[in-house]
PDB file of N, CA and C in Angstrom:
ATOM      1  N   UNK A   1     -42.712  83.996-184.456  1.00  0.00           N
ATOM      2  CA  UNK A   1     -42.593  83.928-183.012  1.00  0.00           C
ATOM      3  C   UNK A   1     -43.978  83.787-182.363  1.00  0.00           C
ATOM      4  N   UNK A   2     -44.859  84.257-183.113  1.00  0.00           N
ATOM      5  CA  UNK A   2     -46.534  84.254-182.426  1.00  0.00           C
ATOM      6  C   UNK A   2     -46.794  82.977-182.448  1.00  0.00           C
ATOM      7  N   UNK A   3     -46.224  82.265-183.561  1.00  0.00           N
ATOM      8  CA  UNK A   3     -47.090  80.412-183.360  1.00  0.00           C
ATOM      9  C   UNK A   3     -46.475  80.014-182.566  1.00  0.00           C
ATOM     10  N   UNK A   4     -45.448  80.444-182.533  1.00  0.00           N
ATOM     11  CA  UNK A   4     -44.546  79.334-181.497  1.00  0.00           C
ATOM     12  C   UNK A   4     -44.661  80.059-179.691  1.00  0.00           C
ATOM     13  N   UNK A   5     -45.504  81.083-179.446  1.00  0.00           N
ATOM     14  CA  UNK A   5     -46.020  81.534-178.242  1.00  0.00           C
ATOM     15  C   UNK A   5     -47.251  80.818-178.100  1.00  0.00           C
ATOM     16  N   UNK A   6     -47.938  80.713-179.217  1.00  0.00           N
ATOM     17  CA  UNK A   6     -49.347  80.134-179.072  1.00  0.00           C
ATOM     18  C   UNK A   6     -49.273  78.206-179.105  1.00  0.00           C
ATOM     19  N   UNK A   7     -48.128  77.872-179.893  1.00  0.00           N
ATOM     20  CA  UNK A   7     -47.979  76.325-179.643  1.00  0.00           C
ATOM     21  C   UNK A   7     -48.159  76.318-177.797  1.00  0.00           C
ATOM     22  N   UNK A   8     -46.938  77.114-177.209  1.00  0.00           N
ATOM     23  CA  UNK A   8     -46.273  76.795-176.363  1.00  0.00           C
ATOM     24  C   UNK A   8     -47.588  76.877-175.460  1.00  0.00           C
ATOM     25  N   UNK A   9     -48.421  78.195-175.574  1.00  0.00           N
ATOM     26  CA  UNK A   9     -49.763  78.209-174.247  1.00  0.00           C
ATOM     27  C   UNK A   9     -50.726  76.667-174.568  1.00  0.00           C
ATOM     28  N   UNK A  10     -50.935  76.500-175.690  1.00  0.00           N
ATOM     29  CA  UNK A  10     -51.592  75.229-175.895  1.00  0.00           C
ATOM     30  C   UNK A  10     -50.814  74.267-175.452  1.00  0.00           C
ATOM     31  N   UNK A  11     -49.761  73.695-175.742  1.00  0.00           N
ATOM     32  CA  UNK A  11     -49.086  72.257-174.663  1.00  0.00           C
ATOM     33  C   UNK A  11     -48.831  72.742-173.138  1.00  0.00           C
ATOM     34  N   UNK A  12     -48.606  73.905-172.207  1.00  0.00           N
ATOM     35  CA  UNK A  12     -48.965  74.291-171.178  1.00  0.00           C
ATOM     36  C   UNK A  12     -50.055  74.040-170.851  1.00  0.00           C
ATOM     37  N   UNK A  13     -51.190  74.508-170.987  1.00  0.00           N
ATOM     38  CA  UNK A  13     -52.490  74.587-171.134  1.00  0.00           C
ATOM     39  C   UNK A  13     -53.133  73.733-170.945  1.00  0.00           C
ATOM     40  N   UNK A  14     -52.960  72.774-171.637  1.00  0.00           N
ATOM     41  CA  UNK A  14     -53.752  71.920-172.335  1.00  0.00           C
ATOM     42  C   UNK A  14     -53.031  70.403-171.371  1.00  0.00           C
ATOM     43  N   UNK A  15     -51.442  70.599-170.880  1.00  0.00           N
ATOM     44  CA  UNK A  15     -50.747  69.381-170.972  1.00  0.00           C
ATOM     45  C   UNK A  15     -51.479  69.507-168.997  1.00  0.00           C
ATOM     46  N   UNK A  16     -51.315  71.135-168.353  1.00  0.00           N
ATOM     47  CA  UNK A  16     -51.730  70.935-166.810  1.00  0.00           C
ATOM     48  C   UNK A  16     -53.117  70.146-166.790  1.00  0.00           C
ATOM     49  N   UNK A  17     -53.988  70.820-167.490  1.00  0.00           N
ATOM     50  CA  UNK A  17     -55.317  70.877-167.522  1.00  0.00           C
ATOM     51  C   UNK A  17     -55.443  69.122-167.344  1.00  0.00           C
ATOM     52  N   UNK A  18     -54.481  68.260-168.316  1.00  0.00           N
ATOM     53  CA  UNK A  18     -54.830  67.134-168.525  1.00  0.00           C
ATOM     54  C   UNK A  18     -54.651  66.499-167.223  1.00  0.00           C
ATOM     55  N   UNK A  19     -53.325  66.597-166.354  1.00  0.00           N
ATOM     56  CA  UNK A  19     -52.711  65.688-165.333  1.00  0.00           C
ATOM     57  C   UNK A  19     -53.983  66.232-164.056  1.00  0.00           C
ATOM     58  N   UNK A  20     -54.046  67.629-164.496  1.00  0.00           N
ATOM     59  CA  UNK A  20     -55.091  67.856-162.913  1.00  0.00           C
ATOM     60  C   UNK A  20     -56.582  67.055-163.005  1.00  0.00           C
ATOM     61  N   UNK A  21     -57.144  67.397-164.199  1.00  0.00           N
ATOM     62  CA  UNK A  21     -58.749  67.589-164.733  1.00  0.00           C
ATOM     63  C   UNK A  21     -58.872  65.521-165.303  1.00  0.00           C
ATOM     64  N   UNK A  22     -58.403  65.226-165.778  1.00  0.00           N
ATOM     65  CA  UNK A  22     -58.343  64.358-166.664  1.00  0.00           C
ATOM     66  C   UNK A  22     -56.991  63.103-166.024  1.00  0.00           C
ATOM     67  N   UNK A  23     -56.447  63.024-165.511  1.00  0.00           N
ATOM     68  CA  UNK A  23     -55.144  61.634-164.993  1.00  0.00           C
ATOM     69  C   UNK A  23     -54.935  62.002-163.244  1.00  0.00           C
ATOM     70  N   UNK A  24     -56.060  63.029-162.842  1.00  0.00           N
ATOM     71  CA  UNK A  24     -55.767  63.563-161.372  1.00  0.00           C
ATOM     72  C   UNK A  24     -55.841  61.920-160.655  1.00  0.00           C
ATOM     73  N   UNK A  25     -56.896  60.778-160.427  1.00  0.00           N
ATOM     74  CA  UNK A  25     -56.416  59.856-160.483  1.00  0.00           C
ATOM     75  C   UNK A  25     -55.833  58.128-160.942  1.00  0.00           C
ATOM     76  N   UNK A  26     -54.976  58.714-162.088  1.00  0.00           N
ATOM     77  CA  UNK A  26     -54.257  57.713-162.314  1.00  0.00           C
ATOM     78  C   UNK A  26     -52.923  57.876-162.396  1.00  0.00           C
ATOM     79  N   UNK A  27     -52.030  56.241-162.035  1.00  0.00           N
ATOM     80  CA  UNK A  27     -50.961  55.926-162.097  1.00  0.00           C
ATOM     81  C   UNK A  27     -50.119  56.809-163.445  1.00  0.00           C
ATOM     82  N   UNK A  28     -49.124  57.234-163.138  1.00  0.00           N
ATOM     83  CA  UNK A  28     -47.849  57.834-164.599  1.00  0.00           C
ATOM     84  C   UNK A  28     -46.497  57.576-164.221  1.00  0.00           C
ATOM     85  N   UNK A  29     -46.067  57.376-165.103  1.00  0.00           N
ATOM     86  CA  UNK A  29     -44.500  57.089-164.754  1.00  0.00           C
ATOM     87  C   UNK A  29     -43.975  58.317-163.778  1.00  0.00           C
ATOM     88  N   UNK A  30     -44.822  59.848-163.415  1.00  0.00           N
ATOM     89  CA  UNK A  30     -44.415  60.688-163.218  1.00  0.00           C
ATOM     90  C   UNK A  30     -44.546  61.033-161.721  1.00  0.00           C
ATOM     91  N   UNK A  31     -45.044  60.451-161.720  1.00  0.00           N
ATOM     92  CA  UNK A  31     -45.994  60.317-160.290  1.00  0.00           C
ATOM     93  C   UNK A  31     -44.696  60.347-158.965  1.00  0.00           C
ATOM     94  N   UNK A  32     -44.866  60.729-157.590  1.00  0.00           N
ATOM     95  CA  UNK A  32     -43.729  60.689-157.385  1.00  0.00           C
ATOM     96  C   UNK A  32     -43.472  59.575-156.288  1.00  0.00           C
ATOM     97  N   UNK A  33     -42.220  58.702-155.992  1.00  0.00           N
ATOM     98  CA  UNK A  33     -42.177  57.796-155.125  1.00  0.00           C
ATOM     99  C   UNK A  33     -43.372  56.583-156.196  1.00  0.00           C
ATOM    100  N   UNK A  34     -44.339  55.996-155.376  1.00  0.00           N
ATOM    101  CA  UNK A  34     -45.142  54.724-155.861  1.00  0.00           C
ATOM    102  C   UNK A  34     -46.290  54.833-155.861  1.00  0.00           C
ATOM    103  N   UNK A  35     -46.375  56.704-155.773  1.00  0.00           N
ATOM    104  CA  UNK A  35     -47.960  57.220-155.770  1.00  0.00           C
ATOM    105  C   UNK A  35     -48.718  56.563-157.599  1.00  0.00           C
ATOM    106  N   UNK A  36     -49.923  56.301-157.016  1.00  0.00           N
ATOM    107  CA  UNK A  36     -51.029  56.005-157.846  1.00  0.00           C
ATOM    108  C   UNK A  36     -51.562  56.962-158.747  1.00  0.00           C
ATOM    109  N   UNK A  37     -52.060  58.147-157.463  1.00  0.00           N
ATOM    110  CA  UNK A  37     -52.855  59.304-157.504  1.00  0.00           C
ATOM    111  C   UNK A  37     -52.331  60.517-157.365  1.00  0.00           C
ATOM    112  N   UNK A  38     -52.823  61.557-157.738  1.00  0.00           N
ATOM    113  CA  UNK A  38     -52.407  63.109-157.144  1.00  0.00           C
ATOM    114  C   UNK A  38     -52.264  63.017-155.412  1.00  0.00           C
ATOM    115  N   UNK A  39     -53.273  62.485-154.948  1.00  0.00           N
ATOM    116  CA  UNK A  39     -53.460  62.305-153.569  1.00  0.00           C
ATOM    117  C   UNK A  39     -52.839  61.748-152.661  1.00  0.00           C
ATOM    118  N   UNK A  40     -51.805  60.611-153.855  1.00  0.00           N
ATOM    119  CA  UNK A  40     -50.977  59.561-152.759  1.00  0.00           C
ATOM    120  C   UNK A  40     -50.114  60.688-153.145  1.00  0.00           C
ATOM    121  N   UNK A  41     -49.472  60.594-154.561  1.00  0.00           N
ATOM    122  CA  UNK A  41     -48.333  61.960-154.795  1.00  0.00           C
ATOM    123  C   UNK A  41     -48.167  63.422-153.533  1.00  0.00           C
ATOM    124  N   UNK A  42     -49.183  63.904-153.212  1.00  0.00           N
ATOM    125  CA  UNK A  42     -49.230  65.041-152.430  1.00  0.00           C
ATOM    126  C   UNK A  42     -49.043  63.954-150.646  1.00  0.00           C
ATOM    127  N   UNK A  43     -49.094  62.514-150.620  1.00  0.00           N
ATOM    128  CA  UNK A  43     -48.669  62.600-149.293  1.00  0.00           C
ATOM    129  C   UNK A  43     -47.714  62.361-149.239  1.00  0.00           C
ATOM    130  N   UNK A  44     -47.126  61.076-150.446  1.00  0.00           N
ATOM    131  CA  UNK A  44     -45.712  61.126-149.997  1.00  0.00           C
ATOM    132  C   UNK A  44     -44.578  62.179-150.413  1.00  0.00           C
ATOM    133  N   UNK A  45     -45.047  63.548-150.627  1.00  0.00           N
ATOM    134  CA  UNK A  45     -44.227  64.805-150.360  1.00  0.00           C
ATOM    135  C   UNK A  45     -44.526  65.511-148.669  1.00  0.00           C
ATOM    136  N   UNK A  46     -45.597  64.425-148.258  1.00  0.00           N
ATOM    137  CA  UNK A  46     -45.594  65.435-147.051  1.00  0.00           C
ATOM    138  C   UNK A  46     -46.475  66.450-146.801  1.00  0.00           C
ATOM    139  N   UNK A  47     -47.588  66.339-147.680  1.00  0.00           N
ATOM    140  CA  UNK A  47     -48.363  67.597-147.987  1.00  0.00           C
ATOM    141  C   UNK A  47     -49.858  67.576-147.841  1.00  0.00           C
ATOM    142  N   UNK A  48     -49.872  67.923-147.420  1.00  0.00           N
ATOM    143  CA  UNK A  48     -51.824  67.591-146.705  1.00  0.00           C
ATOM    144  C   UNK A  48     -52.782  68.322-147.949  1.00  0.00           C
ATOM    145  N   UNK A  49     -54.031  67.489-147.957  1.00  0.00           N
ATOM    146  CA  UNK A  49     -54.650  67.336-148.796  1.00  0.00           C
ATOM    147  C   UNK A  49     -55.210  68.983-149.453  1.00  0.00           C
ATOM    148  N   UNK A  50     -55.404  69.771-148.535  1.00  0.00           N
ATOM    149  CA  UNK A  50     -55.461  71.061-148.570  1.00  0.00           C
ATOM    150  C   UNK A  50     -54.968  71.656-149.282  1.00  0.00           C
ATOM    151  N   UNK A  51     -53.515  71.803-149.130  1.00  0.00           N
ATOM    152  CA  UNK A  51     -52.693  72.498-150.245  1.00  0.00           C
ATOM    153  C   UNK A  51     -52.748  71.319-151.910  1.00  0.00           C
ATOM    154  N   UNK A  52     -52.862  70.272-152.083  1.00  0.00           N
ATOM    155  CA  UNK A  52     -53.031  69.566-153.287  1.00  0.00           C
ATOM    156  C   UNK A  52     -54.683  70.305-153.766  1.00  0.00           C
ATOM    157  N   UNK A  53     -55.591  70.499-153.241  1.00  0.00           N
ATOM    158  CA  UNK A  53     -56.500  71.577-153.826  1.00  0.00           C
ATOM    159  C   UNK A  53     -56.498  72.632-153.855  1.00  0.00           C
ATOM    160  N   UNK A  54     -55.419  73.390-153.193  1.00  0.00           N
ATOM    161  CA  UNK A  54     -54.837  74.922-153.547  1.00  0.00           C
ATOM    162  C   UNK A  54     -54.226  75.258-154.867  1.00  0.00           C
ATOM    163  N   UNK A  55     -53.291  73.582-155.063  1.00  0.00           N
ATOM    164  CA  UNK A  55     -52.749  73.992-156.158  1.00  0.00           C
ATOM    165  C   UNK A  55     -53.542  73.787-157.341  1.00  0.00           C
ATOM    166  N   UNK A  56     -53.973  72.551-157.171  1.00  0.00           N
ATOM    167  CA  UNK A  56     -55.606  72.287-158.418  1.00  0.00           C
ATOM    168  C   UNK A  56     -56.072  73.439-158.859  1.00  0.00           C
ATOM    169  N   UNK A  57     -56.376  73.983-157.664  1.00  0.00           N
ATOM    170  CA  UNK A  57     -57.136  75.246-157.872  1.00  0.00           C
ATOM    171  C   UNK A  57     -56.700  76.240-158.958  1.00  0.00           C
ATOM    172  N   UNK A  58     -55.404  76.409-158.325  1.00  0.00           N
ATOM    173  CA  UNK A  58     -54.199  77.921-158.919  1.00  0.00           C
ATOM    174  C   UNK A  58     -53.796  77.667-160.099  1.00  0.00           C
ATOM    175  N   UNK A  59     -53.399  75.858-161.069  1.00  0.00           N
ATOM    176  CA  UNK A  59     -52.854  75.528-161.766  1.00  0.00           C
ATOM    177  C   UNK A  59     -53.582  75.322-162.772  1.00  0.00           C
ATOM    178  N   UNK A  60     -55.086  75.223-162.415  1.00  0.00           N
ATOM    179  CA  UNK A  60     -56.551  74.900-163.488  1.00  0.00           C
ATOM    180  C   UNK A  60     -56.414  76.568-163.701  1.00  0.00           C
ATOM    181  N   UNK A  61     -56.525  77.074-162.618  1.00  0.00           N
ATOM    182  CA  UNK A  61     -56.728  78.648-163.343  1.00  0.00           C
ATOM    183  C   UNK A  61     -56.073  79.520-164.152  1.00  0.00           C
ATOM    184  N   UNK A  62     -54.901  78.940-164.013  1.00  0.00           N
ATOM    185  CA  UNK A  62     -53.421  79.840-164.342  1.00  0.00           C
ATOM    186  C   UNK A  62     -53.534  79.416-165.939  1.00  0.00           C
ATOM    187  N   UNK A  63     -53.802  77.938-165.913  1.00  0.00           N
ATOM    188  CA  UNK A  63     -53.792  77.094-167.196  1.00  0.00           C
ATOM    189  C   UNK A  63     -54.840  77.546-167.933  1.00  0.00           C
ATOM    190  N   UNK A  64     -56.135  77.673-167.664  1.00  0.00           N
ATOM    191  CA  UNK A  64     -57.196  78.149-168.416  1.00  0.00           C
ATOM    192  C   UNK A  64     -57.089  79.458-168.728  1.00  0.00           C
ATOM    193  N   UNK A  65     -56.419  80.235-167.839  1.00  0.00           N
ATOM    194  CA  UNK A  65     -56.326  81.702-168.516  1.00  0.00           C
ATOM    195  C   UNK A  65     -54.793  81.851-169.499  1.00  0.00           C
ATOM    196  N   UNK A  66     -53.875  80.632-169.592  1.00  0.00           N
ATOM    197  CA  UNK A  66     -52.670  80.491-170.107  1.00  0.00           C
ATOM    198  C   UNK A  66     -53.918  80.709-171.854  1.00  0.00           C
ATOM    199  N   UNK A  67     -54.760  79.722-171.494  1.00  0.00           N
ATOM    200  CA  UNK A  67     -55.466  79.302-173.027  1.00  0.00           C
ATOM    201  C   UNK A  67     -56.196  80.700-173.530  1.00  0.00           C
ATOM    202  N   UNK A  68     -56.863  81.230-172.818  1.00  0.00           N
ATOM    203  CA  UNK A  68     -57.417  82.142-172.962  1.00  0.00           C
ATOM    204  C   UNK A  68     -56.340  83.692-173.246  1.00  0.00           C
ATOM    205  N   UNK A  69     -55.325  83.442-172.709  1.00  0.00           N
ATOM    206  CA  UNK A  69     -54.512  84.445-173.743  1.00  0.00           C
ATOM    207  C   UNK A  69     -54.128  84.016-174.588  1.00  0.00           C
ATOM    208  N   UNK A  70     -54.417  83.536-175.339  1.00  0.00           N
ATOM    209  CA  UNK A  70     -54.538  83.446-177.030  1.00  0.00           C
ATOM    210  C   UNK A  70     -55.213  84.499-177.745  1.00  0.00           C
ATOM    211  N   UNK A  71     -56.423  84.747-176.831  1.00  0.00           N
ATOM    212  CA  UNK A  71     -57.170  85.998-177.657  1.00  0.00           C
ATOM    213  C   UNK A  71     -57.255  87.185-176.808  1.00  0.00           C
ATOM    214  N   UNK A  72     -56.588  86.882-175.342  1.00  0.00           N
ATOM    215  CA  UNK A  72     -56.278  88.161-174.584  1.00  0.00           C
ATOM    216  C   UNK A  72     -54.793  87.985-174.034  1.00  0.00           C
ATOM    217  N   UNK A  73     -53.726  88.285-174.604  1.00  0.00           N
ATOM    218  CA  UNK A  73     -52.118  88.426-174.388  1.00  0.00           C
ATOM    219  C   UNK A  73     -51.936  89.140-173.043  1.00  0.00           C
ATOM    220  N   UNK A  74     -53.152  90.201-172.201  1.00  0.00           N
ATOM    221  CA  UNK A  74     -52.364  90.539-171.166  1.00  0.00           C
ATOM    222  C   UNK A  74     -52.279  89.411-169.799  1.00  0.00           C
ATOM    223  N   UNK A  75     -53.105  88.396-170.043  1.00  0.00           N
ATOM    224  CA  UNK A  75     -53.234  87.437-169.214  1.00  0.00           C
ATOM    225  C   UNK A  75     -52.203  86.565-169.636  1.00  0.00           C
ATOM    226  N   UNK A  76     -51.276  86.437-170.289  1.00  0.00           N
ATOM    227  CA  UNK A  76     -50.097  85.438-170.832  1.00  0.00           C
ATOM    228  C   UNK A  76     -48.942  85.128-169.424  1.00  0.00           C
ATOM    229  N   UNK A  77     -48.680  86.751-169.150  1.00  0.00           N
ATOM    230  CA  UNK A  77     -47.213  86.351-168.761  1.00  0.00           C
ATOM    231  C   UNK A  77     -47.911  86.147-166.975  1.00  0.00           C
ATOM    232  N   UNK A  78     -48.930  86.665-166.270  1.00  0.00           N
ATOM    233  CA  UNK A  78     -49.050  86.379-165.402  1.00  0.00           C
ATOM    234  C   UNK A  78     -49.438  84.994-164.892  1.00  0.00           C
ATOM    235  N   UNK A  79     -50.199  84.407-165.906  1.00  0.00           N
ATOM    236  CA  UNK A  79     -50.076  82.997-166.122  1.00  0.00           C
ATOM    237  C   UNK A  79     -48.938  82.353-166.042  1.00  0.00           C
ATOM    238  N   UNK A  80     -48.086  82.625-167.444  1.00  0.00           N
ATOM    239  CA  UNK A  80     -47.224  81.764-166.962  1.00  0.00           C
ATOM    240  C   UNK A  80     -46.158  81.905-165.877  1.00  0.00           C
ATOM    241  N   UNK A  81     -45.657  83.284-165.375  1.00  0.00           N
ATOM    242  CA  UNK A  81     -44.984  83.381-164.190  1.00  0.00           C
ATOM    243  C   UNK A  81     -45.791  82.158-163.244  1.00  0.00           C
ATOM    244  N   UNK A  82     -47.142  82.639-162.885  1.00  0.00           N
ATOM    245  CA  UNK A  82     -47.587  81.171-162.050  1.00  0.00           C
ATOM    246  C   UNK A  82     -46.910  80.161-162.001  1.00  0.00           C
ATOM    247  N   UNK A  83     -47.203  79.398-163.296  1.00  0.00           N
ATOM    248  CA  UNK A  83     -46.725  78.601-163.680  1.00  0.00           C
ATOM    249  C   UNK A  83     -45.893  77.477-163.371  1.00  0.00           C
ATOM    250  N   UNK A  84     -44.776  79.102-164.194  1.00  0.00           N
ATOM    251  CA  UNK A  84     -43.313  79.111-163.716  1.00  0.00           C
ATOM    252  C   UNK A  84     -42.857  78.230-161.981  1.00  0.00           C
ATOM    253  N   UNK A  85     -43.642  79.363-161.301  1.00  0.00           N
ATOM    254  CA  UNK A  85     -43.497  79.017-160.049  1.00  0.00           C
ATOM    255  C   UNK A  85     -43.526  77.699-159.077  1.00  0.00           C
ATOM    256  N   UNK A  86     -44.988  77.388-159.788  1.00  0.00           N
ATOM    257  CA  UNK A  86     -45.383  75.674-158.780  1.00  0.00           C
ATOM    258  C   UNK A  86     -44.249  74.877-160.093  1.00  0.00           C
ATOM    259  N   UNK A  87     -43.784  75.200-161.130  1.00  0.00           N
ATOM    260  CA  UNK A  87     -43.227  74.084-161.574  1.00  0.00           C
ATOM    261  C   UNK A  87     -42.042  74.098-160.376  1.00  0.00           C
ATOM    262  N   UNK A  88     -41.522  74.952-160.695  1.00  0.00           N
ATOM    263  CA  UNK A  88     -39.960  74.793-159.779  1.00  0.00           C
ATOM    264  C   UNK A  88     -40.012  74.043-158.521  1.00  0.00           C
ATOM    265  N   UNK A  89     -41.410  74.567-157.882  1.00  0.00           N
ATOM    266  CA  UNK A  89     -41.942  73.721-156.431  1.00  0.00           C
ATOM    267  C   UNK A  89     -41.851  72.526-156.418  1.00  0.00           C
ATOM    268  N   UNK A  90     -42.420  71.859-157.714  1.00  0.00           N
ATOM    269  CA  UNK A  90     -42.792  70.928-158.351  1.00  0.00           C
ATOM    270  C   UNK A  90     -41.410  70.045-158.202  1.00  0.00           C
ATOM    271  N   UNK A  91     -40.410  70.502-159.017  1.00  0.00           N
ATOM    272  CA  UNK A  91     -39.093  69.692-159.059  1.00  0.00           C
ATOM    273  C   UNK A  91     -38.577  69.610-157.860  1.00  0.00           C
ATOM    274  N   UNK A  92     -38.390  70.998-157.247  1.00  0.00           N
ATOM    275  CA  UNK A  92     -38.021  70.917-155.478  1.00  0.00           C
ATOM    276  C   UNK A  92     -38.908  69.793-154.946  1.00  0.00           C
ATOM    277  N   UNK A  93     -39.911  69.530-155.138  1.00  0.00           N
ATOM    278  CA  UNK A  93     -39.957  68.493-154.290  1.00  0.00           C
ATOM    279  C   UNK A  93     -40.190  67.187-154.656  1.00  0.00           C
ATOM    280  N   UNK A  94     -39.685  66.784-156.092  1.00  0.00           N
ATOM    281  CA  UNK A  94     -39.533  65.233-156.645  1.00  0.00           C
ATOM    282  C   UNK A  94     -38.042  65.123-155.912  1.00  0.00           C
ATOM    283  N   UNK A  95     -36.927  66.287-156.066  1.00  0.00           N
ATOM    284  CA  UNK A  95     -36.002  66.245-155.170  1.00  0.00           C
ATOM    285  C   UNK A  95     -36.193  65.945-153.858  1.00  0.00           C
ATOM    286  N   UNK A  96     -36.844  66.383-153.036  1.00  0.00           N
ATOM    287  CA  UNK A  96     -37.010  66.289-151.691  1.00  0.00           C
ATOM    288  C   UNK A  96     -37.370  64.759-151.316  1.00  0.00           C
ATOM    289  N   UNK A  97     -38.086  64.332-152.593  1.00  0.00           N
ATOM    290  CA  UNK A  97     -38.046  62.834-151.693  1.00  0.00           C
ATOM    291  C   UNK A  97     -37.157  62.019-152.691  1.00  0.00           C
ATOM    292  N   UNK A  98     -36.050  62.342-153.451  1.00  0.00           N
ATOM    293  CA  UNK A  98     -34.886  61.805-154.067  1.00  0.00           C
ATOM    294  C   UNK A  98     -35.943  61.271-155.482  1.00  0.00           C
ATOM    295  N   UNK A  99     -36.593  61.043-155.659  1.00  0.00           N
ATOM    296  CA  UNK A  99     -37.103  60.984-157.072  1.00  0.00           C
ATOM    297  C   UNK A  99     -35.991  60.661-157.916  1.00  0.00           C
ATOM    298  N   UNK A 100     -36.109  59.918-159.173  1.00  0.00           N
ATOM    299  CA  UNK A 100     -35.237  59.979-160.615  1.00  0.00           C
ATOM    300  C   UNK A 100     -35.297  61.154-161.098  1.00  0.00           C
ATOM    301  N   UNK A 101     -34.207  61.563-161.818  1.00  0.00           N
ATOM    302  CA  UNK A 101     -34.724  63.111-162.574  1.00  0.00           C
ATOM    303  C   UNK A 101     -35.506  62.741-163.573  1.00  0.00           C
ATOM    304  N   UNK A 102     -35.680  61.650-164.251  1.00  0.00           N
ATOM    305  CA  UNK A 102     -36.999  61.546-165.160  1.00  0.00           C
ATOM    306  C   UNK A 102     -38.347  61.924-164.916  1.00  0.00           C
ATOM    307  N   UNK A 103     -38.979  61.976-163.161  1.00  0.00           N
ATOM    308  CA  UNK A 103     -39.927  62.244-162.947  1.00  0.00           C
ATOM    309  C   UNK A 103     -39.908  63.588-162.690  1.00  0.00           C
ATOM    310  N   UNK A 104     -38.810  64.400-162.755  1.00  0.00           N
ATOM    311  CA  UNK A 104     -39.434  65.447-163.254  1.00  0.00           C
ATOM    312  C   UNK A 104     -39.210  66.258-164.474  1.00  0.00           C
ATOM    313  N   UNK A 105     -39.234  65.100-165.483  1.00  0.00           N
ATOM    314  CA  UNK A 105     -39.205  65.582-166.454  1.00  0.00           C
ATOM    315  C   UNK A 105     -40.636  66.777-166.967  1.00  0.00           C
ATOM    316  N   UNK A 106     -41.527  65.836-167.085  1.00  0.00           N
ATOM    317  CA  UNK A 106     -43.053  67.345-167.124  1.00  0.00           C
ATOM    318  C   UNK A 106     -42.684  68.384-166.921  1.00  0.00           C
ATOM    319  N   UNK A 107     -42.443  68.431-165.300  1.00  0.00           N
ATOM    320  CA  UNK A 107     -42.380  69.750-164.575  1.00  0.00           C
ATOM    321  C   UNK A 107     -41.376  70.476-165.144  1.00  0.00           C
ATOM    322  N   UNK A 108     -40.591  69.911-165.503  1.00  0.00           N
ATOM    323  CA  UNK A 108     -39.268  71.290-166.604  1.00  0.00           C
ATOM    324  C   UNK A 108     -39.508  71.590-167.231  1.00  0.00           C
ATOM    325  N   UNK A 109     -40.346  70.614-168.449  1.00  0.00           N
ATOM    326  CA  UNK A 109     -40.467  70.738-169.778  1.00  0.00           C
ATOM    327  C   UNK A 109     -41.783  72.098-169.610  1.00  0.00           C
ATOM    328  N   UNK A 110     -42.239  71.975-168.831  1.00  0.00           N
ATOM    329  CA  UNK A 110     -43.481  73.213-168.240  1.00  0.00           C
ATOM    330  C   UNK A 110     -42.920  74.502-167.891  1.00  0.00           C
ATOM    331  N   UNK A 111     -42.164  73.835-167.261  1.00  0.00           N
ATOM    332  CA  UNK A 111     -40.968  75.329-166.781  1.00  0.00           C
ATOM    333  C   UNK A 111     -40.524  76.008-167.917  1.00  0.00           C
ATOM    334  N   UNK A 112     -39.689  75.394-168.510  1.00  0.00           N
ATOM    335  CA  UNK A 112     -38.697  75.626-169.720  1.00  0.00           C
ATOM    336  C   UNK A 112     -39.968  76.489-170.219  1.00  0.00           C
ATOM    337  N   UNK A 113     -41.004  76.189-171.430  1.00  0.00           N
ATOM    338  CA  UNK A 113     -42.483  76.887-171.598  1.00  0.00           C
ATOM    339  C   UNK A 113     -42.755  78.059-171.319  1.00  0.00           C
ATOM    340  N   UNK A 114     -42.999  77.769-169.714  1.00  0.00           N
ATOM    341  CA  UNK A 114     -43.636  78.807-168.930  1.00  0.00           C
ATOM    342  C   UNK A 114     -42.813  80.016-168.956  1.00  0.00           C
ATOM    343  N   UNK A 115     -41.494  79.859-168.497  1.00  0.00           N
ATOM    344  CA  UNK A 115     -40.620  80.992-168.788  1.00  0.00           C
ATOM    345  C   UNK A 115     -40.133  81.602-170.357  1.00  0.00           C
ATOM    346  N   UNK A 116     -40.436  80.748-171.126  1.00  0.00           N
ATOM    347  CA  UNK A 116     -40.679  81.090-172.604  1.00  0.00           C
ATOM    348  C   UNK A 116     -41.408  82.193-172.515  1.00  0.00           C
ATOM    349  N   UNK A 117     -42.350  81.905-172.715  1.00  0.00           N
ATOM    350  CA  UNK A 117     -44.146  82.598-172.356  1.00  0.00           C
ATOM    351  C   UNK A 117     -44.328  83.813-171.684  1.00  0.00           C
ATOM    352  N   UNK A 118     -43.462  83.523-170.309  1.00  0.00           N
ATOM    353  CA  UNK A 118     -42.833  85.014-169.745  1.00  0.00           C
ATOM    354  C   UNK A 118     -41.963  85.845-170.420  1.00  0.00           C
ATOM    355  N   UNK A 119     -40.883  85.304-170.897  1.00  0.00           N
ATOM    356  CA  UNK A 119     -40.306  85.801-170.740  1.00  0.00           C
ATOM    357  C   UNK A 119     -40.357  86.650-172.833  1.00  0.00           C
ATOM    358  N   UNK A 120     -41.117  86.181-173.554  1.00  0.00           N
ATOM    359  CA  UNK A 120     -41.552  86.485-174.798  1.00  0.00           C
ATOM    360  C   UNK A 120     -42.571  87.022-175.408  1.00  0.00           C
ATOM    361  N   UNK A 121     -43.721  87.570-174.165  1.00  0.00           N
ATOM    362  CA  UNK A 121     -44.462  87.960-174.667  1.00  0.00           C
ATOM    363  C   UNK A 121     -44.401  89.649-173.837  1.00  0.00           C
TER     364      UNK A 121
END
């Protein structure tokens, strides 16, 4: 059960870190509506640029300390509750602007994880 807690913080981890730090702007099938960027993504939800660096912020941190409980477990579940949280946001609002459910595929597959993570360690 420990590898498969520690797979799970590494593709969490490792998978936010990438879309924020590393694809923040480029085109993905995931992207929502005909956004390019994180930036077009956060307008056509409606969402001013502000809160898209709130969440940068919360989701780099949550994620880096997701990694870092590997060798400190009490930082695991508060991480991933985080997580947890902006994912669901996340899908609520590929819904909100009618999105395919494919685009939010990530955001579940993060979810699904995250509440692993919570809910197992």
């Amino acid at each position: 059960m420990e590898v498969l807690r520690i797979i799970a913080q590494l593709i969490v981890g490792l998978g936010v870190l990438n879309v924020w730090l590393v694809r923040f702007k480029s085109k993905t099938p995931y992207r929502a509506g005909d956004a390019s960027s994180m930036k077009e993504e956060f307008a056509a939800y409606g969402l001013p640029g502000r809160i898209m660096w709130l969440v940068c912020v919360v989701k780099v941190a949550a994620s880096v300390a997701l990694l870092i409980g590997i060798s400190l477990p009490q930082l695991v579940i508060p991480s991933a509750i985080i997580l947890a949280i902006l994912m669901l946001v996340a899908i609520a609002m590929h819904m909100k602007v009618k999105d395919p459910a494919i685009k939010s595929l990530p955001a579940s597959i993060i979810l699904l994880l995250s509440l692993f993570l919570a809910l197992s360690s």
